[in-house]
Protein backbone atom coordinates (compact mmCIF):
# COMPACT_ATOMS: atom_id res chain seq x y z
CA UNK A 1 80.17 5.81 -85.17
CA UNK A 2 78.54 2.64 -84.73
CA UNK A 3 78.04 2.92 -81.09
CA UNK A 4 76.71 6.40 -81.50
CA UNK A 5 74.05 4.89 -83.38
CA UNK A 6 72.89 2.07 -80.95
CA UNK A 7 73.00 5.08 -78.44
CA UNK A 8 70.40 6.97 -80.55
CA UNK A 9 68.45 3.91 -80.94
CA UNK A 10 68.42 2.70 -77.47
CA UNK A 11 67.30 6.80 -76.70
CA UNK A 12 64.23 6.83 -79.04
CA UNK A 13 63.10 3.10 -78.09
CA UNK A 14 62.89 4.39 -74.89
CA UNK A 15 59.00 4.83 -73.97
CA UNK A 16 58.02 8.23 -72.57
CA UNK A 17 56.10 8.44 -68.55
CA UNK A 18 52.73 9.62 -69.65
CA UNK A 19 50.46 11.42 -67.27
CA UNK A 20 47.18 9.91 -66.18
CA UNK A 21 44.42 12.43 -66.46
CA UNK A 22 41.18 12.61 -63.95
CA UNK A 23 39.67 10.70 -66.38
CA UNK A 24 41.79 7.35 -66.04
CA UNK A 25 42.41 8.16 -62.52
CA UNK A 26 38.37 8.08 -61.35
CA UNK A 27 35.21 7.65 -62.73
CA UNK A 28 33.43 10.15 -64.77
CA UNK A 29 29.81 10.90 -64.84
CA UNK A 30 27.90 12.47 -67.78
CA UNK A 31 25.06 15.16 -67.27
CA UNK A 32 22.54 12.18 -67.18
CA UNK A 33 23.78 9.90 -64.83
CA UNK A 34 24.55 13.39 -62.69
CA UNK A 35 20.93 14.04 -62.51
CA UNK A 36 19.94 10.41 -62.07
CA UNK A 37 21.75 10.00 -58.82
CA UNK A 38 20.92 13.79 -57.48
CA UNK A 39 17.36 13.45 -58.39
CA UNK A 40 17.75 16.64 -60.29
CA UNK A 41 16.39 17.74 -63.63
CA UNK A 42 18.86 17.45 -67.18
CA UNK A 43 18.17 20.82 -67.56
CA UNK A 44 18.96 22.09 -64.20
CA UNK A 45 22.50 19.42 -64.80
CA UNK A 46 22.95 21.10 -68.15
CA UNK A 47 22.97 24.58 -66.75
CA UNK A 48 25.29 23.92 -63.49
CA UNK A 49 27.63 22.66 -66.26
CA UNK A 50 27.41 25.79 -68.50
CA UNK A 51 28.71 27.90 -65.84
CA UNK A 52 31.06 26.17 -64.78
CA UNK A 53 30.05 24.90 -61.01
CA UNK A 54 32.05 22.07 -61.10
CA UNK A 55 36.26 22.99 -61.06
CA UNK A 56 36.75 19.75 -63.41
CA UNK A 57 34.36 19.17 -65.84
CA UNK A 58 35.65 18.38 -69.22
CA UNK A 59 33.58 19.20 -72.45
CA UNK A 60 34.34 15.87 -75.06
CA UNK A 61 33.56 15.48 -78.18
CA UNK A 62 32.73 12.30 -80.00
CA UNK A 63 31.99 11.63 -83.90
CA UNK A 64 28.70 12.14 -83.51
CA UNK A 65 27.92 14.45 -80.54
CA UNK A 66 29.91 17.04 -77.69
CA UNK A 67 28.65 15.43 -74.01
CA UNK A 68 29.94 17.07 -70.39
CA UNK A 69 32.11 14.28 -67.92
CA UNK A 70 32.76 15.40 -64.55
CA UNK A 71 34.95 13.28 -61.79
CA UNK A 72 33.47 11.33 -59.13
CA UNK A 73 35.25 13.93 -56.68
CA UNK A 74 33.71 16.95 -57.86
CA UNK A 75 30.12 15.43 -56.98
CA UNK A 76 31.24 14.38 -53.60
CA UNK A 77 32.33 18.24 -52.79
CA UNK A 78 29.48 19.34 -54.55
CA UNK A 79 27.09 21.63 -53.11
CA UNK A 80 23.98 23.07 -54.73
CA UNK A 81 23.12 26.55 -55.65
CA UNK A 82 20.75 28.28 -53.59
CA UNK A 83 17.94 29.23 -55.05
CA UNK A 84 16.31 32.77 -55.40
CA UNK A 85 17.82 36.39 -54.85
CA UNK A 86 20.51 37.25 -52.57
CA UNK A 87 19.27 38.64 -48.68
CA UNK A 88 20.49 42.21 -49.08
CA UNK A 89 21.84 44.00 -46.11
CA UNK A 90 19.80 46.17 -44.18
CA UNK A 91 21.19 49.64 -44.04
CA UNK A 92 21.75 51.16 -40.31
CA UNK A 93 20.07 54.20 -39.68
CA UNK A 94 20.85 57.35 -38.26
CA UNK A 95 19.61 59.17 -35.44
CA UNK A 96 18.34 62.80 -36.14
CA UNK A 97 18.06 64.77 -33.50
C-alpha cells in the first residue's frame, strides 16, 4: 500500500510537455507596428485584420483593451490586396450569318 502511494506521488509530481504556441515560438506584431514597417495606414491594418488576411492572427485581450498580434511569418508571406474591382471576362461572340 505504501509503495502504491509513492507511485501516485512520483505520477502527479511529474511535470506535463507543454506546447509552445506561435507566440513563444516568433515574434508578434500588433496592428501598429504592422503599419509602421509597411508604410500602410491603421485603418487599412485594422481592416486586413477584420477579415481575416492573415492565416494566424490572434485576437488578445488584456484588462484594459482587445489588440490583434500576428507572427513575424505571416508578414513575410504577406501579400497585399489589390485594389479596385475585379477585370471581368470578356464574353466571345458569335458569328451570325
Amino acid at each position: 500500500m505504501l509503495s502504491e502511494t509513492i507511485e501516485r506521488d512520483k505520477f502527479r509530481s511529474m511535470k506535463k510537455p507543454q506546447k509552445k504556441t506561435t507566440s513563444e515560438q516568433e515574434k508578434m506584431y500588433t496592428a501598429r507596428e504592422i503599419a509602421e514597417t509597411m508604410g500602410e495606414p491603421l485603418t487599412k491594418v485594422r481592416r486586413w485584420l477584420r477579415f481575416n488576411l492573415f492565416p494566424n492572427q490572434e485576437l488578445r485581450e488584456d484588462s484594459i483593451s482587445r489588440y490583434w498580434v500576428v507572427p513575424a511569418s505571416d508578414l513575410d508571406a504577406f501579400q497585399k490586396p489589390q485594389i479596385g474591382r475585379p477585370v471581368k471576362k470578356k464574353a466571345k461572340m458569335k458569328k451570325t450569318s
